[in-house]
PDB file of N, CA and C in Angstrom:
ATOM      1  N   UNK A   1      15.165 -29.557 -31.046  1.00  0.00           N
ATOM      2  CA  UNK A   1      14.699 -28.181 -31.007  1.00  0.00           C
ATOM      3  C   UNK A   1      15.808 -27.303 -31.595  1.00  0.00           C
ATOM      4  N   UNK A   2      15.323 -26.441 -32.796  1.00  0.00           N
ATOM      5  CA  UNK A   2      16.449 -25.237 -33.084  1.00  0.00           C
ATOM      6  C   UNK A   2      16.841 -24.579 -32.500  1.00  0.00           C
ATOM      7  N   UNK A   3      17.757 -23.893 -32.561  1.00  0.00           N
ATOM      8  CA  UNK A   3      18.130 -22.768 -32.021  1.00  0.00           C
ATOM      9  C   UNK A   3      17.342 -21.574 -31.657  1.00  0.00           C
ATOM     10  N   UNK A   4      15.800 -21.282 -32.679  1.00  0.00           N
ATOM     11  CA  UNK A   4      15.402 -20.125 -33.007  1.00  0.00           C
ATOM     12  C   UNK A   4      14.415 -20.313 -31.606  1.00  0.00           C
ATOM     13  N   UNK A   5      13.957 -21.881 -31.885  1.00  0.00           N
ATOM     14  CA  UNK A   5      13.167 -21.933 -30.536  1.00  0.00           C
ATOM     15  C   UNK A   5      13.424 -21.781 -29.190  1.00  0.00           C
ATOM     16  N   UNK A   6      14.734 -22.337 -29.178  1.00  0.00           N
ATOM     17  CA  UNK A   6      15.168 -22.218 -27.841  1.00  0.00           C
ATOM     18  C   UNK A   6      15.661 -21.015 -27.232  1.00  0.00           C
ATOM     19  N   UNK A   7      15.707 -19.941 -27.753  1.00  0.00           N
ATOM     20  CA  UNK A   7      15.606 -18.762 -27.568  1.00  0.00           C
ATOM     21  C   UNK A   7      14.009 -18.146 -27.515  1.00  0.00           C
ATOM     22  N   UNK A   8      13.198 -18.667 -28.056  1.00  0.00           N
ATOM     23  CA  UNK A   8      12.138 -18.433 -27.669  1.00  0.00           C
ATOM     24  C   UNK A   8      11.395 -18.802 -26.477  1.00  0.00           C
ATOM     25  N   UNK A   9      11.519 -19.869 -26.014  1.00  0.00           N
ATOM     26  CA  UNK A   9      11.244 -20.443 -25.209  1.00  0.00           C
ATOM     27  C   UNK A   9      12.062 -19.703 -23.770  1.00  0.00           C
ATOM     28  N   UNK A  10      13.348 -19.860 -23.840  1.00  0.00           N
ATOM     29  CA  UNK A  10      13.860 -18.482 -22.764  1.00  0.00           C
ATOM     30  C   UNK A  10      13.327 -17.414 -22.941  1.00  0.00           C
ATOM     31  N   UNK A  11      12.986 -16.515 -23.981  1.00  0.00           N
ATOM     32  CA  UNK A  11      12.446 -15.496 -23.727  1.00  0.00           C
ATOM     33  C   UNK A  11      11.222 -15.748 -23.042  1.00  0.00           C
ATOM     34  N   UNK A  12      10.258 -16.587 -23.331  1.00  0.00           N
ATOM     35  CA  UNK A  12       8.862 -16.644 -22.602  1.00  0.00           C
ATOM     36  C   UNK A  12       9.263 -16.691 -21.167  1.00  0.00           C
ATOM     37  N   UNK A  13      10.264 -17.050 -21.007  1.00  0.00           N
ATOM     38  CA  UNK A  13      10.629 -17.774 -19.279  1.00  0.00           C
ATOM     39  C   UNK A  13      10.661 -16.497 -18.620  1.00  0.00           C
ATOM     40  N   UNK A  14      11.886 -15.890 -19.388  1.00  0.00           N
ATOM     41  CA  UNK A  14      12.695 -14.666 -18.753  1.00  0.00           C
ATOM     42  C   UNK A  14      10.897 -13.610 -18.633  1.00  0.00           C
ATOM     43  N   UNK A  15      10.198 -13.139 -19.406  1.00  0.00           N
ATOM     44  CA  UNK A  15       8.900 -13.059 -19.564  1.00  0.00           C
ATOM     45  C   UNK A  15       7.776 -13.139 -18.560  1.00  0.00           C
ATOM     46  N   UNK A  16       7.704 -14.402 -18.355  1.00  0.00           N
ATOM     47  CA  UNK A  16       6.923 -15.063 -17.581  1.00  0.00           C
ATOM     48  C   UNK A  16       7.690 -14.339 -16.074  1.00  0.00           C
ATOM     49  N   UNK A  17       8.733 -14.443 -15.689  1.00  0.00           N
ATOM     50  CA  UNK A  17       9.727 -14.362 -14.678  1.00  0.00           C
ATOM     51  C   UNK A  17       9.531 -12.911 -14.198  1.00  0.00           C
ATOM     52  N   UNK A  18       9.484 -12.082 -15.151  1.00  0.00           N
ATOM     53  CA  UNK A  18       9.429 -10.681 -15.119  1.00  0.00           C
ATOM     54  C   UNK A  18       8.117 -10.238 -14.604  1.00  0.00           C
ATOM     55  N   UNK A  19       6.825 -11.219 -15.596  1.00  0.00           N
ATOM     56  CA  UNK A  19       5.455 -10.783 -14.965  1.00  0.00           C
ATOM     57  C   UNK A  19       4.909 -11.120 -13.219  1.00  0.00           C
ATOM     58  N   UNK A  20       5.809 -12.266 -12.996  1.00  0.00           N
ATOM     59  CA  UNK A  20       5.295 -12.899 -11.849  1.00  0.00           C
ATOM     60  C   UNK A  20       6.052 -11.569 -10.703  1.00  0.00           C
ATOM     61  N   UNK A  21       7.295 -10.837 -10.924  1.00  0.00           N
ATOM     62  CA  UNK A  21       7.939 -10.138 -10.245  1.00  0.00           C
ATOM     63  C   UNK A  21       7.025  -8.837 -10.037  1.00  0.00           C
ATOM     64  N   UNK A  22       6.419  -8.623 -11.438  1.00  0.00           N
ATOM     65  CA  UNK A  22       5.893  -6.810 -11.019  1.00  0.00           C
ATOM     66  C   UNK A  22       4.402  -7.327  -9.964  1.00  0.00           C
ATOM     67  N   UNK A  23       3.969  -8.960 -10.810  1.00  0.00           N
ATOM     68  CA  UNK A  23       3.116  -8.843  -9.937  1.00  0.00           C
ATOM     69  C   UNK A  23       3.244  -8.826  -8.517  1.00  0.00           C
ATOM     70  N   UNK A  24       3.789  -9.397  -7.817  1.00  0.00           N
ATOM     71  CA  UNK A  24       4.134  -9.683  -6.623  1.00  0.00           C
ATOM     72  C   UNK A  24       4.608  -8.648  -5.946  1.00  0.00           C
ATOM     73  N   UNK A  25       5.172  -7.473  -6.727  1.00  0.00           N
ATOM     74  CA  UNK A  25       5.286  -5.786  -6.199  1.00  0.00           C
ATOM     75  C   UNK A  25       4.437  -5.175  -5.736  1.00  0.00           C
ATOM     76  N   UNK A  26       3.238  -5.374  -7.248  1.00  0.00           N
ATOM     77  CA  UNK A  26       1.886  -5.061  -6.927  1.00  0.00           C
ATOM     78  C   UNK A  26       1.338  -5.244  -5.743  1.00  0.00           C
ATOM     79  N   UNK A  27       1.516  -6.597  -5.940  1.00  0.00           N
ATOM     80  CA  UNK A  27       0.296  -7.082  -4.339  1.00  0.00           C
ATOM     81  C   UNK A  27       0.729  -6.445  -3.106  1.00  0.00           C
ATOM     82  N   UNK A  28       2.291  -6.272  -2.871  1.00  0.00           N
ATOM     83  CA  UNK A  28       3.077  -6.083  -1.819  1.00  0.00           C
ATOM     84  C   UNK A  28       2.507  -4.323  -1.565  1.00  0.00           C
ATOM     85  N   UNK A  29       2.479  -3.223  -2.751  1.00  0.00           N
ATOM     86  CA  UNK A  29       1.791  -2.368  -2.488  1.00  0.00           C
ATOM     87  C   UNK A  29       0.686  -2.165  -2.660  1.00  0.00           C
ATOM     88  N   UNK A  30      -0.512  -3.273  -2.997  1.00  0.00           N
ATOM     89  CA  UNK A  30      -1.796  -3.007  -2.433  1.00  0.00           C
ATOM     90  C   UNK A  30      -1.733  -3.213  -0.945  1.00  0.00           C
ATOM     91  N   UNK A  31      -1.088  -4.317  -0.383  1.00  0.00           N
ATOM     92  CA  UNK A  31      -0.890  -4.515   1.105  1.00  0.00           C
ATOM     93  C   UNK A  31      -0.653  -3.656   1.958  1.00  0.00           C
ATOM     94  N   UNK A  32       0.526  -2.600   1.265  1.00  0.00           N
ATOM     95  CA  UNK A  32       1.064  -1.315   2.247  1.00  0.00           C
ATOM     96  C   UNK A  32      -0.009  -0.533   2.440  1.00  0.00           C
ATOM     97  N   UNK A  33      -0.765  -0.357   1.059  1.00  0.00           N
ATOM     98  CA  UNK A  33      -1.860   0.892   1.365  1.00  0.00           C
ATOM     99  C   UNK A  33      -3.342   0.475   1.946  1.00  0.00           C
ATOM    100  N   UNK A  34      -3.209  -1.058   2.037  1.00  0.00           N
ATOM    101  CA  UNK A  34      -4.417  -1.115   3.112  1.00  0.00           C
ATOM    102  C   UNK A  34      -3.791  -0.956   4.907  1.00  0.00           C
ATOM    103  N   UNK A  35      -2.686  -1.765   4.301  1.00  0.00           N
ATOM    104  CA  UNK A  35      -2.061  -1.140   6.059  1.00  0.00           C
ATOM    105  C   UNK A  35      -2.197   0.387   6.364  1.00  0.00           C
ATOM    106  N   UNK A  36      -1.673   1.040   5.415  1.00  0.00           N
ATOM    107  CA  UNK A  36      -1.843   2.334   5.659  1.00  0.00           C
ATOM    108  C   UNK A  36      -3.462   2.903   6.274  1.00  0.00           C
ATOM    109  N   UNK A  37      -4.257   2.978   5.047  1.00  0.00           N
ATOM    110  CA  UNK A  37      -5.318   3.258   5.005  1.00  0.00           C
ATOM    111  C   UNK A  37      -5.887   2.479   6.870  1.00  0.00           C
ATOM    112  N   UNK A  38      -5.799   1.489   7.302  1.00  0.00           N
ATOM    113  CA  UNK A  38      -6.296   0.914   8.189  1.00  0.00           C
ATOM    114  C   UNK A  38      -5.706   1.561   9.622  1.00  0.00           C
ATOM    115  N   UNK A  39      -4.119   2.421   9.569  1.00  0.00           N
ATOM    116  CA  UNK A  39      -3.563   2.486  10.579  1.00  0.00           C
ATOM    117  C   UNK A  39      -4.486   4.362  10.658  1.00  0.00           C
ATOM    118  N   UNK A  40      -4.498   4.538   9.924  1.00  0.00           N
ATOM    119  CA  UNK A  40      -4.816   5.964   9.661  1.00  0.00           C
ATOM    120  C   UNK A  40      -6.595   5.956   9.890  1.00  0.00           C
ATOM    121  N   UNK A  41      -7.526   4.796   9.904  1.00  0.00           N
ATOM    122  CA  UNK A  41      -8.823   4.916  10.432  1.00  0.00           C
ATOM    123  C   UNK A  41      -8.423   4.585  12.117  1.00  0.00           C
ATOM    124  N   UNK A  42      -7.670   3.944  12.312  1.00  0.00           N
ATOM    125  CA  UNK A  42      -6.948   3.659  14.019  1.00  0.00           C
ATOM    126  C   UNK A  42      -7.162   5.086  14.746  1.00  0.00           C
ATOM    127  N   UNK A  43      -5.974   5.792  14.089  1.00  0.00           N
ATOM    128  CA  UNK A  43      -5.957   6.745  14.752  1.00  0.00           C
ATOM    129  C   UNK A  43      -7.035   7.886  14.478  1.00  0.00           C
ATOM    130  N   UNK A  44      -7.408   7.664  13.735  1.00  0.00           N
ATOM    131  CA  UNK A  44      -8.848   8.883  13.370  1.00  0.00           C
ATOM    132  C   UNK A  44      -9.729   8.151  14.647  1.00  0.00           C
ATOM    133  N   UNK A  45     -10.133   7.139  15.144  1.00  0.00           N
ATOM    134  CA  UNK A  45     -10.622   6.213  15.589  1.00  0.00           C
ATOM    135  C   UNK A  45     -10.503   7.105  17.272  1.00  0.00           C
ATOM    136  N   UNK A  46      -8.840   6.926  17.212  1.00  0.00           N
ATOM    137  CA  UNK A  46      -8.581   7.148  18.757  1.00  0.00           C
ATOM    138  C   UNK A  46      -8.504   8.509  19.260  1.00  0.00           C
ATOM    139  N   UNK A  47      -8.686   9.173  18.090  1.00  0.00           N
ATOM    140  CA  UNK A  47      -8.847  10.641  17.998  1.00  0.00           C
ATOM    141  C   UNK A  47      -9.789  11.212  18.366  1.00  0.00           C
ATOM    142  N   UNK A  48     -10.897  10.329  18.088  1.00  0.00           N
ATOM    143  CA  UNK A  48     -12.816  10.959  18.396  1.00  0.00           C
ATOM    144  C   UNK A  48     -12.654  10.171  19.401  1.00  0.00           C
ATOM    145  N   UNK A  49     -12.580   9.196  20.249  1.00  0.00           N
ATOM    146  CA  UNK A  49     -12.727   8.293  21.409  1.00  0.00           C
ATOM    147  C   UNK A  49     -11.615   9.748  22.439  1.00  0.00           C
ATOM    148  N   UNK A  50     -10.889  10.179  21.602  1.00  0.00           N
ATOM    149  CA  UNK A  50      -9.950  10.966  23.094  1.00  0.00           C
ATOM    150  C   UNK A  50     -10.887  12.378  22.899  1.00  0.00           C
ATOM    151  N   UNK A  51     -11.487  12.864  22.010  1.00  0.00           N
ATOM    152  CA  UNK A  51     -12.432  14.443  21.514  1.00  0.00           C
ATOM    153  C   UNK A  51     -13.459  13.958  22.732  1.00  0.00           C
ATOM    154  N   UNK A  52     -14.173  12.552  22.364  1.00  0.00           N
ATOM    155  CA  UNK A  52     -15.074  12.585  23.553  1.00  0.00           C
ATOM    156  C   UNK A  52     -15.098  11.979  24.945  1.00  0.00           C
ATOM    157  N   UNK A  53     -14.147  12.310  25.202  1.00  0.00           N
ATOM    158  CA  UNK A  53     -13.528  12.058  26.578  1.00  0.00           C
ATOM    159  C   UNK A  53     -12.837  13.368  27.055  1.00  0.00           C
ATOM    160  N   UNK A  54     -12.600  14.374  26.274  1.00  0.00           N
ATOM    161  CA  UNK A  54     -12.236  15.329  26.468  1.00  0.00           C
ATOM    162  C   UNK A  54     -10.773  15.331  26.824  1.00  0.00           C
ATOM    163  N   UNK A  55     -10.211  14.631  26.469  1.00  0.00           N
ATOM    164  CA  UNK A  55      -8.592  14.152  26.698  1.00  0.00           C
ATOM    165  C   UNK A  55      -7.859  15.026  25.524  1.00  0.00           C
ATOM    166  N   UNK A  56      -8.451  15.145  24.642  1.00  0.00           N
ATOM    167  CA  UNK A  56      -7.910  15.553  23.575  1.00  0.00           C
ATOM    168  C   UNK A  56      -7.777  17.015  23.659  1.00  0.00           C
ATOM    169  N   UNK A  57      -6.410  18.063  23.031  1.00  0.00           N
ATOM    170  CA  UNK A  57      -6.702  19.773  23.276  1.00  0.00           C
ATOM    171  C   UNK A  57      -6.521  19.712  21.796  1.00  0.00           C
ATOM    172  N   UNK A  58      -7.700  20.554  21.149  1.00  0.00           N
ATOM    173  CA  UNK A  58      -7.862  20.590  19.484  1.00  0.00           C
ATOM    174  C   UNK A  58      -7.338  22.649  19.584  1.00  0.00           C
ATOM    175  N   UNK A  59      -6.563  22.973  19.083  1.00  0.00           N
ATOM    176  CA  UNK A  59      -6.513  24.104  19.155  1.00  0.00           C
ATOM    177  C   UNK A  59      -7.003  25.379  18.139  1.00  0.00           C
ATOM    178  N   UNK A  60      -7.266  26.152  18.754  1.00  0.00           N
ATOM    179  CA  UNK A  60      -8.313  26.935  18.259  1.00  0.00           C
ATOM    180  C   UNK A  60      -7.492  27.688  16.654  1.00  0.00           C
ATOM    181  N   UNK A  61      -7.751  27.706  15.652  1.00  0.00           N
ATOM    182  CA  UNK A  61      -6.851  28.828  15.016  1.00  0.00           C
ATOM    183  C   UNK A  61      -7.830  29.625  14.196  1.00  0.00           C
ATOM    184  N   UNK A  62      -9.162  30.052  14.876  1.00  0.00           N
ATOM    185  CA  UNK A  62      -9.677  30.923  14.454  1.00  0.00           C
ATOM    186  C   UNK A  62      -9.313  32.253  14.680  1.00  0.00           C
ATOM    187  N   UNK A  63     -10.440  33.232  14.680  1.00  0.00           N
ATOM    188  CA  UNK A  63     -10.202  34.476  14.883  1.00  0.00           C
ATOM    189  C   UNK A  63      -9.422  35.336  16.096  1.00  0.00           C
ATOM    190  N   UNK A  64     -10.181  34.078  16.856  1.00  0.00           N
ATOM    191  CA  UNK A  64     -10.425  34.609  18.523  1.00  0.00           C
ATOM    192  C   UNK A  64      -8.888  33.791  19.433  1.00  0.00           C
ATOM    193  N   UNK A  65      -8.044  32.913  18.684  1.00  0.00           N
ATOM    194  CA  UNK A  65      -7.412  32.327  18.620  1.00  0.00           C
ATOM    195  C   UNK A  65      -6.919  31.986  19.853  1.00  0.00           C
TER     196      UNK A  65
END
């Protein structure tokens, strides 16, 4: 193998190496934002379960305040 290749062939690596990294970022922040998204229906969740239980004080900031 030449020289010209074998620099080619590292580059594909280094390449390859690089794609597998952003992917694996990726996935790591699709993961966060379903965690997210999931912790944030939780508490929307425990929010109407405490509104109708009346546990909850929602405060007024209308007029009459």
């Amino acid at each position: 193998m030449d020289r010209m290749a074998e620099l080619d062939v590292v580059l594909v690596m280094e390449l390859a190496s690089l794609g597998l990294a952003i992917f694996q970022m990726m996935d790591r922040m699709v993961a966060l934002a379903l965690e997210l998204e999931l912790s944030m229906f939780q508490m929307m969740d425990r929010m109407a379960d405490g509104l109708g239980a009346g546990t909850v004080n929602v405060p007024n900031d209308g007029p009459d305040g």
